[in-house]
Structure formats: C-alpha cells, structure tokens
Protein backbone atom coordinates (compact mmCIF):
# COMPACT_ATOMS: atom_id res chain seq x y z
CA UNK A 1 -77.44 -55.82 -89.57
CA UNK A 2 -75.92 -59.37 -89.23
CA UNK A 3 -77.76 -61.95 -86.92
CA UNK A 4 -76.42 -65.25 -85.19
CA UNK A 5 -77.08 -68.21 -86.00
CA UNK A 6 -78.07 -71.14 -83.63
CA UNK A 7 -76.39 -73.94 -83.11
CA UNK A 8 -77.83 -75.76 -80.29
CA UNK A 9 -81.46 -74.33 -78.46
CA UNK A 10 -81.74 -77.83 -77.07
CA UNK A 11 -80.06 -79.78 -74.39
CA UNK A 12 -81.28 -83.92 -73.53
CA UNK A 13 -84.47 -82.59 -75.33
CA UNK A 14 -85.51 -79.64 -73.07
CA UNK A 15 -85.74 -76.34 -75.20
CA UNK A 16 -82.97 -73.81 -73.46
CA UNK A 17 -83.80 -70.27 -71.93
CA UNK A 18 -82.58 -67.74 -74.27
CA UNK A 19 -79.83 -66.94 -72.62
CA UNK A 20 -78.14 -70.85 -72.79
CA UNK A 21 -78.41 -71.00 -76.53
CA UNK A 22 -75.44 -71.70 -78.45
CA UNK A 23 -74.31 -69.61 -81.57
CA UNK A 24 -72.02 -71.09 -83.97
CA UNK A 25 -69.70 -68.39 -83.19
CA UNK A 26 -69.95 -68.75 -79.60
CA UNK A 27 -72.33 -65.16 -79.01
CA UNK A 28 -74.94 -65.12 -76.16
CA UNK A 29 -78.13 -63.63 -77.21
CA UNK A 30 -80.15 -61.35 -75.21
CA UNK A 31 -83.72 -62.12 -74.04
CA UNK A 32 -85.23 -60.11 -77.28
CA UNK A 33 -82.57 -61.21 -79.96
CA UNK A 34 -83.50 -62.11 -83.44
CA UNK A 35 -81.66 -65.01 -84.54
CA UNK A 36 -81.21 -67.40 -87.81
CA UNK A 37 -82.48 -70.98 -86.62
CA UNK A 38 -80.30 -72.93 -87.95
CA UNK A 39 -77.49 -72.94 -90.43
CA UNK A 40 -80.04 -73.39 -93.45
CA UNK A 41 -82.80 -70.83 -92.35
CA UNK A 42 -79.57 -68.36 -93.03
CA UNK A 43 -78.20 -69.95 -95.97
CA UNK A 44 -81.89 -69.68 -97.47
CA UNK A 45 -82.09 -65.77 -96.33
CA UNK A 46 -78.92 -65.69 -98.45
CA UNK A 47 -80.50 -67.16 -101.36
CA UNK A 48 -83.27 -64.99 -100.91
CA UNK A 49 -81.59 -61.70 -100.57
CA UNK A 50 -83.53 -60.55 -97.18
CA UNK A 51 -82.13 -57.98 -95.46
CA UNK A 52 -81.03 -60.32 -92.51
CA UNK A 53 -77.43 -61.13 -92.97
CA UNK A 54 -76.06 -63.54 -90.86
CA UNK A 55 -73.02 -62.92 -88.59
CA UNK A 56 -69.61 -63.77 -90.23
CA UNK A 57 -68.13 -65.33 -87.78
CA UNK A 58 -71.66 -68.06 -87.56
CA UNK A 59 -70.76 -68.99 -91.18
CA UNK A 60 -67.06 -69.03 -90.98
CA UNK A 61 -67.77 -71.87 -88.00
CA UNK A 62 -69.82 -73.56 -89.81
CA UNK A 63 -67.91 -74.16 -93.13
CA UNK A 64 -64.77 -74.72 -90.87
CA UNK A 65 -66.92 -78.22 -89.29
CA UNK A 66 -67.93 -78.43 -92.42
CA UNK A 67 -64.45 -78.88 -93.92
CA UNK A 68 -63.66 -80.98 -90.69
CA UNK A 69 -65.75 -83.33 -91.80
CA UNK A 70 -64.38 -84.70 -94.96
C-alpha cells in the first residue's frame, strides 16, 4: 500500500490539524492516515525494504523541485 509523504505539518510554527497538512503530491489525509514524515523517513523505508511504499506521485514531486533546483 503506498503512503504520502508530508511536505509541510507546520505553518508560522504552529503544528497543523491533520486535515491542513500538505503532501508533496497535493493529497489530504484523513484524521487516522499513516503518513511518511518527510521526504527522507520514505527514502530510508526504501532503503530498508519495509513494506510502506510511498505514493508515486510524493516522489515524482519531490525529484521534480529537486531538479528545479540546480
């Protein structure tokens, strides 16, 4: 099962409500939804071979700003 990945859970350094954090590939997570918390947290479950995958679309957005970057 793939799981987002967070991109922002804070906003002027107040934690957000579950359902105002931002996924890298824009997905609003439920009230009870696992997520990666942060881009390395999935890269490591990668690396690791869990059985946590995280969502496509998270990782394509991230290696596009990635590439945007250079």
């Amino acid at each position: 099962m793939r799981k987002h990945i967070i991109k922002y859970d804070y906003r002027e350094g107040v934690k957000l409500p579950k359902h105002e954090i931002e996924t890298w590939c824009g997905h609003r997570p439920g009230s009870f939804e696992w997520l990666f918390q942060d881009a390395q947290h999935a890269l490591l479950s990668i690396e690791q071979g869990t059985l946590l995958v995280p969502c496509k679309n998270c990782l394509a957005a991230i290696i596009k700003t990635a590439q945007e970057m250079k």
